[in-house]
Protein backbone atom coordinates (compact mmCIF):
# COMPACT_ATOMS: atom_id res chain seq x y z
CA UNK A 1 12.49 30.66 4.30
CA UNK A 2 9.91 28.21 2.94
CA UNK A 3 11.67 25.34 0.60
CA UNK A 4 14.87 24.76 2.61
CA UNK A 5 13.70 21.35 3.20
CA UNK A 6 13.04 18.60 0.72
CA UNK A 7 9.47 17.78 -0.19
CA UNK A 8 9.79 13.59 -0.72
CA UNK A 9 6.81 12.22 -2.67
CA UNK A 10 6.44 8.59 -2.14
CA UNK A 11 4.18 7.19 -4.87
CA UNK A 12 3.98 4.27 -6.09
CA UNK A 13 2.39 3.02 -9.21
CA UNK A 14 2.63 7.08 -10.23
CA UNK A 15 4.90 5.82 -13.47
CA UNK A 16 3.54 2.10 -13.99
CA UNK A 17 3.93 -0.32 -14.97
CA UNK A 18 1.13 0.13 -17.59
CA UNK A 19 0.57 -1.94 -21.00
CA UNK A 20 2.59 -0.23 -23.87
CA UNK A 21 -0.24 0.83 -25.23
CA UNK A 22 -1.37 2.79 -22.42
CA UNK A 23 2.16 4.85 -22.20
CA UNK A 24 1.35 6.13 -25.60
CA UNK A 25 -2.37 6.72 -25.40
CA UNK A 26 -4.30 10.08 -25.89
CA UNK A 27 -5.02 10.08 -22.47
CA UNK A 28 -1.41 10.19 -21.47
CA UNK A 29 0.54 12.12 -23.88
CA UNK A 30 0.64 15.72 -23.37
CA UNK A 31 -1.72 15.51 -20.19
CA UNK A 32 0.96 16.21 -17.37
CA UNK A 33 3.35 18.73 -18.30
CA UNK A 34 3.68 19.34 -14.36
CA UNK A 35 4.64 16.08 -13.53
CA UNK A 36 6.69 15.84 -17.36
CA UNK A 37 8.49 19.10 -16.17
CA UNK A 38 9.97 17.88 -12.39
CA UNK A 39 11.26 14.54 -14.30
CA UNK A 40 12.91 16.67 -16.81
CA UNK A 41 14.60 18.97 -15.05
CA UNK A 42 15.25 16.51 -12.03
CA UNK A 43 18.68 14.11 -11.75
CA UNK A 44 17.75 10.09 -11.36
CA UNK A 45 19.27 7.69 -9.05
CA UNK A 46 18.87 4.31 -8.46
CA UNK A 47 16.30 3.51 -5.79
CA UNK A 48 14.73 0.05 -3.88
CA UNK A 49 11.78 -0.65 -6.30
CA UNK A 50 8.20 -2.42 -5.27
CA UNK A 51 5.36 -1.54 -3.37
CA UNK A 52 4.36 1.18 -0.20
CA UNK A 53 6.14 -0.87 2.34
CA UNK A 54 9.25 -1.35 0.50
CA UNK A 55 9.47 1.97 -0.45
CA UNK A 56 8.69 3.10 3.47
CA UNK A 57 11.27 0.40 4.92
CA UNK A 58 14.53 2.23 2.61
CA UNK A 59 13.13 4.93 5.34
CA UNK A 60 14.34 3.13 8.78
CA UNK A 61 17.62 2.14 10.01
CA UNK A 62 16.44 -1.28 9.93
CA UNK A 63 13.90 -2.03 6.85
CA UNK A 64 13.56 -5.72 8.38
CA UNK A 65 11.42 -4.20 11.28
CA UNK A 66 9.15 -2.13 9.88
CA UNK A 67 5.67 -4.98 10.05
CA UNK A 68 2.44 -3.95 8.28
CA UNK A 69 0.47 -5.97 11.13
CA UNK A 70 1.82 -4.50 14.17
CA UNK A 71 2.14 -1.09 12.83
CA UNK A 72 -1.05 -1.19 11.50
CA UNK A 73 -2.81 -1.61 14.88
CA UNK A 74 -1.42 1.03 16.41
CA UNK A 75 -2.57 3.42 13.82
CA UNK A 76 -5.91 1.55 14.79
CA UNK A 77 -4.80 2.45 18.63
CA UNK A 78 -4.79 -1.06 19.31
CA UNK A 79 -1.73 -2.46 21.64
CA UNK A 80 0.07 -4.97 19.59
CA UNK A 81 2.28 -5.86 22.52
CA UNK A 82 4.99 -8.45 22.18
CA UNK A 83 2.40 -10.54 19.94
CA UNK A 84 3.45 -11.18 16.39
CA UNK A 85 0.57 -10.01 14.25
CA UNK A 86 -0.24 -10.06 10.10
CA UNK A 87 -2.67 -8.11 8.08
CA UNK A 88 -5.56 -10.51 7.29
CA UNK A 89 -8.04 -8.76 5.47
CA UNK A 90 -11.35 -10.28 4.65
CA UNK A 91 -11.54 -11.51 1.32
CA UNK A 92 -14.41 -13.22 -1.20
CA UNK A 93 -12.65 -16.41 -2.73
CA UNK A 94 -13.87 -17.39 -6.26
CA UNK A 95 -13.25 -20.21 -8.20
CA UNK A 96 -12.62 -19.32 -12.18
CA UNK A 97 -11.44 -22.11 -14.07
CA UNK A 98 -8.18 -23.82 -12.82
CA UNK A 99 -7.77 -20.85 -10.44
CA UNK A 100 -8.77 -19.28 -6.95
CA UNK A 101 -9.07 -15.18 -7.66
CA UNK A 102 -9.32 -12.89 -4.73
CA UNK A 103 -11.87 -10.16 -4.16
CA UNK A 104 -11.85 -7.00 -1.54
CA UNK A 105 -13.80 -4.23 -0.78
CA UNK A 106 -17.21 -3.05 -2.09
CA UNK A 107 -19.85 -5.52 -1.98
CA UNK A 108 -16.91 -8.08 -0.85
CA UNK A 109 -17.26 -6.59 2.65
CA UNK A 110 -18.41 -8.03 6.01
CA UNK A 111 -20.86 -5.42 8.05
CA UNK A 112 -20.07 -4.90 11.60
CA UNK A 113 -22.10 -7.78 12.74
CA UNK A 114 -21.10 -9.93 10.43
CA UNK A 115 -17.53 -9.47 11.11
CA UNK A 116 -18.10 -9.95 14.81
CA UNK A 117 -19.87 -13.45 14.34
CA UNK A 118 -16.92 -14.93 11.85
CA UNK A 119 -14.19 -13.37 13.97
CA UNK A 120 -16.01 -15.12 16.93
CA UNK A 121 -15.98 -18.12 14.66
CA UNK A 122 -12.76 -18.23 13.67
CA UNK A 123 -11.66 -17.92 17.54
CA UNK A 124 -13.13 -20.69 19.02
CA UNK A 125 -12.65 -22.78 15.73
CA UNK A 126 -8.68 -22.34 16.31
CA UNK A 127 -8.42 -21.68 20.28
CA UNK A 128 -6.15 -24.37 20.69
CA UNK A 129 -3.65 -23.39 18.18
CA UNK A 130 -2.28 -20.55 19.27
CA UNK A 131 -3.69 -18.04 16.75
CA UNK A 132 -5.97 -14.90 17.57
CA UNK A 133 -8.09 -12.92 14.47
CA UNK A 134 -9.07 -9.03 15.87
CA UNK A 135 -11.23 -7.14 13.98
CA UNK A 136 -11.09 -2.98 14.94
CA UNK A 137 -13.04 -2.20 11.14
CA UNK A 138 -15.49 -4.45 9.47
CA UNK A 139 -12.24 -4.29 6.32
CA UNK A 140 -9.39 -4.44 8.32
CA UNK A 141 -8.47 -7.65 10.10
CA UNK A 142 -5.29 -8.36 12.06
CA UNK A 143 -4.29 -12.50 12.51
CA UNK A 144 -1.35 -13.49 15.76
CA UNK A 145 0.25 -15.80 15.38
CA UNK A 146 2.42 -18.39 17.53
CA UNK A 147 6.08 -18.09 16.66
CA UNK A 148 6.33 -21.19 14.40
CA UNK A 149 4.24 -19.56 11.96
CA UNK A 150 6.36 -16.03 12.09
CA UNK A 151 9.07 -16.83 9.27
CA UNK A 152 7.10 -16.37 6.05
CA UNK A 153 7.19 -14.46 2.90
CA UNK A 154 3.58 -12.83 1.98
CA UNK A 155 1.81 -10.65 -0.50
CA UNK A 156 0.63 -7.31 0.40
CA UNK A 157 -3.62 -7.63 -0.29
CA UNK A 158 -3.82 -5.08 -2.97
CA UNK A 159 -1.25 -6.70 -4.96
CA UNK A 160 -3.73 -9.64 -5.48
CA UNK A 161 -6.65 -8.27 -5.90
CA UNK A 162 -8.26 -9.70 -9.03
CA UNK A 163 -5.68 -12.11 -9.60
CA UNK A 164 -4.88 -16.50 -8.82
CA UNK A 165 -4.02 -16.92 -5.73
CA UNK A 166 -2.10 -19.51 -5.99
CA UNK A 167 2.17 -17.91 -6.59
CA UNK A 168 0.57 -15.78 -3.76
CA UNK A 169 0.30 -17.46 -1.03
CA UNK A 170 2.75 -17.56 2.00
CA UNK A 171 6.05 -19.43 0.86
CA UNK A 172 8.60 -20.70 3.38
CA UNK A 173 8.87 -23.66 5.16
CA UNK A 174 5.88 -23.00 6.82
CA UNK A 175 3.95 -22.98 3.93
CA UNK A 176 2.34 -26.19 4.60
CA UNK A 177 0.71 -24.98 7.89
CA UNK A 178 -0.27 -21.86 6.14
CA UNK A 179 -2.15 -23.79 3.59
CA UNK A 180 -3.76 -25.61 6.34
CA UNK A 181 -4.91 -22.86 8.33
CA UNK A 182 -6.01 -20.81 5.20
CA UNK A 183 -8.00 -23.68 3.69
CA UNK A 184 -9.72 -24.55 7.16
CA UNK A 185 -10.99 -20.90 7.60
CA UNK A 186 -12.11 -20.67 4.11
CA UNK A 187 -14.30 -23.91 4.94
CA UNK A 188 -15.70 -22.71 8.49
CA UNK A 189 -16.54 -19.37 6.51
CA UNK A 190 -18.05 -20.49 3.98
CA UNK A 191 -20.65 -22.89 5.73
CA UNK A 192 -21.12 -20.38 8.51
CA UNK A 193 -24.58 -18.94 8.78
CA UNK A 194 -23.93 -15.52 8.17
CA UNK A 195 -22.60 -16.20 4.65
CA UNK A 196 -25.51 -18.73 4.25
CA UNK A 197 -27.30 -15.28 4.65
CA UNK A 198 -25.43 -13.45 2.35
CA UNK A 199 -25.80 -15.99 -0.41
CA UNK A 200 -29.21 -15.85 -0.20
CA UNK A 201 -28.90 -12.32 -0.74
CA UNK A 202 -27.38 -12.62 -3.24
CA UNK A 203 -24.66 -10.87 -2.05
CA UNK A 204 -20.78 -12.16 -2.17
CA UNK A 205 -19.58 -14.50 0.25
CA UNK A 206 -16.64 -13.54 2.68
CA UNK A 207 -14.99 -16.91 2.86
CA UNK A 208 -11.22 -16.09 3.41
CA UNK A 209 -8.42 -13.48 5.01
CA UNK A 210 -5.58 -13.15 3.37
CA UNK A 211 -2.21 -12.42 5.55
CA UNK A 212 0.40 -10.10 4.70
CA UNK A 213 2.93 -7.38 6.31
CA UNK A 214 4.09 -9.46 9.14
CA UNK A 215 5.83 -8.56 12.43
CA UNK A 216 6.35 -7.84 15.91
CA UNK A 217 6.05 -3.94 16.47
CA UNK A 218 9.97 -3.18 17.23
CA UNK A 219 11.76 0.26 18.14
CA UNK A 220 12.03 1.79 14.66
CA UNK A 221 14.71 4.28 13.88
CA UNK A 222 14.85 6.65 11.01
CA UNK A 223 17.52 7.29 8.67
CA UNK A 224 16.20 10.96 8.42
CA UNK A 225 13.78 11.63 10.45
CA UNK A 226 10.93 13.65 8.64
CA UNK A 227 10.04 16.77 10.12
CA UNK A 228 6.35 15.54 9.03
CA UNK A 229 4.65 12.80 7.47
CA UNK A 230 1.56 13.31 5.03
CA UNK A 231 -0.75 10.18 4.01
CA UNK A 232 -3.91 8.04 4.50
CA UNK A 233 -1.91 4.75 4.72
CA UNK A 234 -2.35 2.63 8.34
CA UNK A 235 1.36 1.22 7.98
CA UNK A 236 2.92 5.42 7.72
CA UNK A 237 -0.07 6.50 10.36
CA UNK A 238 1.08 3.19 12.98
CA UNK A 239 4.97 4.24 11.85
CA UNK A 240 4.71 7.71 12.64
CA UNK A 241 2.42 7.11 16.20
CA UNK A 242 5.34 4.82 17.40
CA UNK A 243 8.15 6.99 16.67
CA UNK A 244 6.66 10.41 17.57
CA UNK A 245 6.61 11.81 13.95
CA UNK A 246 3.59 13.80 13.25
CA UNK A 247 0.83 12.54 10.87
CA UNK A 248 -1.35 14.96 8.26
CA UNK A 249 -4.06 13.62 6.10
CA UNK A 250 -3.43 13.38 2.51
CA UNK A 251 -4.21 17.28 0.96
CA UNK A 252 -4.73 16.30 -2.91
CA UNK A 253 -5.13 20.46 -3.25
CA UNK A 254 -1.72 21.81 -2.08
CA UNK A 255 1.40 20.13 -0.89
CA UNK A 256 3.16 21.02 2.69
CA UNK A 257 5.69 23.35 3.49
CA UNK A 258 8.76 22.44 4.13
CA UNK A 259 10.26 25.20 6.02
CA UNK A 260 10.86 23.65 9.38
CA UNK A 261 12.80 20.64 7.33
CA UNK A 262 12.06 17.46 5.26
CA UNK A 263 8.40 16.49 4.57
CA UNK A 264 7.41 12.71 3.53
CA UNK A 265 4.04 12.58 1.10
CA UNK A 266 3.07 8.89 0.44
CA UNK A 267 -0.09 8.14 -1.94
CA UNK A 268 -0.43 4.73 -3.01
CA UNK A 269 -3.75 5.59 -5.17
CA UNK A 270 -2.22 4.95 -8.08
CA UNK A 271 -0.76 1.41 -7.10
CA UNK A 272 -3.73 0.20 -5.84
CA UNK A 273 -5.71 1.52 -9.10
CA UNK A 274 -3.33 -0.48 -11.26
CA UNK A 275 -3.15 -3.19 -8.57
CA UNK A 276 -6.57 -3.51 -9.64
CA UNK A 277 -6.43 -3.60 -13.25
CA UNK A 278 -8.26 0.17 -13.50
CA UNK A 279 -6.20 2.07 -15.77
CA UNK A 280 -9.12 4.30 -15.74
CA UNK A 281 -9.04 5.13 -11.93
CA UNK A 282 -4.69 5.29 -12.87
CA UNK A 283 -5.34 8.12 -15.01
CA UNK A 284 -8.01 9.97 -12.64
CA UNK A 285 -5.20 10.18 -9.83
CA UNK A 286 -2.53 11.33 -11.94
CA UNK A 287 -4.99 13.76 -13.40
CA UNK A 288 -5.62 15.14 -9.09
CA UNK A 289 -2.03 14.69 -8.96
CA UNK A 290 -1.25 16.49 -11.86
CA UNK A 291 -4.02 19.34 -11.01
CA UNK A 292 -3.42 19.68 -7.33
CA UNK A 293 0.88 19.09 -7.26
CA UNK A 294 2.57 19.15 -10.37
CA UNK A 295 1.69 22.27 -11.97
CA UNK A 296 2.41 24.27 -8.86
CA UNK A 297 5.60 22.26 -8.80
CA UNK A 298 7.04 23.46 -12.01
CA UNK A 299 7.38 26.92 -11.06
CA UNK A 300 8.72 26.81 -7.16
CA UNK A 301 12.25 26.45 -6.24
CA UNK A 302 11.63 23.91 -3.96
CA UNK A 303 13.75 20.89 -3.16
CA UNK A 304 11.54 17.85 -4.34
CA UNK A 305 12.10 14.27 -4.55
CA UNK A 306 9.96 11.84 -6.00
CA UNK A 307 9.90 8.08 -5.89
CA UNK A 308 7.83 5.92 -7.50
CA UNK A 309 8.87 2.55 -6.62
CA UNK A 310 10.26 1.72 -10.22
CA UNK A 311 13.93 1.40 -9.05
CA UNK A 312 14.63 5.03 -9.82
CA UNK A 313 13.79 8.14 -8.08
CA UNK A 314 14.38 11.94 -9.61
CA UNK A 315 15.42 14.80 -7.29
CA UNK A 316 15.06 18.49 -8.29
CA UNK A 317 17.25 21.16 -6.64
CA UNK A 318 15.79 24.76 -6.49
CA UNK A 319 18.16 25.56 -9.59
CA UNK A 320 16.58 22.73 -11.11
CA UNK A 321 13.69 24.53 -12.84
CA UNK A 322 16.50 26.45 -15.10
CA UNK A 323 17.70 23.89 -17.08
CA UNK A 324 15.71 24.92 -20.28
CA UNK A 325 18.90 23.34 -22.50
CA UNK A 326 17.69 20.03 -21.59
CA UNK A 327 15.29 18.02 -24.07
CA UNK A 328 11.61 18.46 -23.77
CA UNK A 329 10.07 14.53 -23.01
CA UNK A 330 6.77 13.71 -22.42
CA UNK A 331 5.24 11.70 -19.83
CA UNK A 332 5.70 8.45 -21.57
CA UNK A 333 9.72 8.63 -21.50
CA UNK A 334 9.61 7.93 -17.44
CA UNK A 335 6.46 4.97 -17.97
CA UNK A 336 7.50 1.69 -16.62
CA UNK A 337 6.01 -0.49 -19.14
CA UNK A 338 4.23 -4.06 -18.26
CA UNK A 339 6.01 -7.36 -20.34
């Protein structure tokens, strides 16, 4: 019988935070009585709050293992072997006022051959200290590094997007040498010919990584294993590759069955869209959200349970859907607000 699993949506930045102004706007009040009608008729607990990886490490026996970097390349079928590997993204540095603001994606991108001249670069630049930059997608860069520079706490890419750089930068006491290494590739990129190119282009100069989601690809061990995973992410693809957990794409139209037990549906969309600053591109994926999940939601008995990475997650049981005596809230009740 369809439903006698549980259907967990992992999504963070569904419920904010957002100004105050937003939660109260026209364009959110009365938009998603789907999604209004799970939170009201589901029960809240207390949950880990922050961002994807977080939210994906509460998943694993050991949250401490679970490494953007290594994980990542094996979703890119890249070996990671016993190598200890970061996310290092190409980035655009640009100086406004008394800060450094990072930019990704778009124009802000290397093409191929321009990736594989600054990863070449950066390679021979740093061959004798012990770090390694691979490239498998002109956007997606992995950094190894020696063991010394292992033990430090980073920012995940998307949450800086737009923003100083400065609080974000590696911290531990490695910092220093982080600083060091950072700064020195920012300077070989930015007097390297092919961004001499570009900014005669006109176009934006890559002149920086930026490394996040550190670790050595470990044996990983569910809590629960999931009789399925569902999602676009490279950190859930690489998790479910190296523990034998099949991946789907993301479906925005329907959501899985969960018949043959416990499905896990991660969309970071909305995260990334406020990660960004766009509460326009917010509202457009809770409007697909709303359109393709939510409204079927509200009348099926299944088992759902939906985190959001606010510190609070809401489960509905089949008999959920009944409880009419409860009081009608909109949207704006569940909003995690910003200040």
């Amino acid at each position: 019988m369809a439903g006698e699993g549980t259907l967990h949506l992992l999504l963070p930045g569904l419920l904010g935070p957002v100004p105050r102004a937003a939660a109260r706007a026209p364009e959110v009040l009365g938009r998603f009585p789907g999604l209004a009608d799970l939170l009201n008729r589901s029960t809240a607990e207390r949950s880990p709050s922050g961002e994807l990886t977080t939210l994906l490490a509460a998943w694993l026996e050991d949250p401490d293992a679970l490494g953007a970097g290594p994980l990542g390349l094996v979703a890119e079928g890249v070996d990671p072997g016993e190598g200890y590997w970061f996310r290092a993204d190409p980035v655009m540095l640009q100086p406004d006022r008394d800060r450094i603001v990072v930019f990704h994606g778009g124009p802000a991108l290397p093409e191929p051959s321009e990736t594989d001249e600054l990863v070449m670069a950066f390679n021979g630049f740093f061959s004798g200290d012990g770090v390694e930059l691979r490239a498998p997608a002109p956007q997606r860069w992995y950094l190894r590094v020696p063991e010394a520079l292992a033990t430090v706490t980073t920012t995940p890419l998307h949450a800086v997007i737009g923003r100083g750089m400065g609080e974000a930068l590696p911290r531990g006491e490695q910092a220093g040498r982080w600083a060091s290494l950072l700064n020195e590739a920012q300077m070989l990129f930015h007097t390297h010919p092919v961004n001499q190119v570009r900014q005669d282009q006109g176009r934006p100069m890559i002149n920086g990584i930026w490394p996040w989601g550190g670790g050595r690809l470990r044996p990983l061990r569910w809590r629960n294993e999931p009789a399925g995973l569902h999602g676009d992410d490279l950190t859930l693809i690489g998790l479910g590759k190296h523990t034998g957990v099949q991946v789907a794409s993301l479906d925005l139209d329907r959501l899985p069955e969960t018949d043959d037990g416990d499905h896990l549906v991660v969309c970071d969309g909305p995260a990334r869209a406020l990660a960004e600053q766009d509460l326009g591109a917010w509202l457009a994926w809770l409007e697909a959200l709303e359109r393709g999940w939510f409204r079927g939601l509200a009348a099926s008995r299944r088992r759902v349970r939906l985190d959001a990475g606010t510190g609070r997650a809401w489960t509905r049981t089949g008999g959920g859907r009944w409880r009419f005596w409860r009081r009608r809230h909109d949207l704006d009740r569940w909003l995690s607000l910003e200040g």
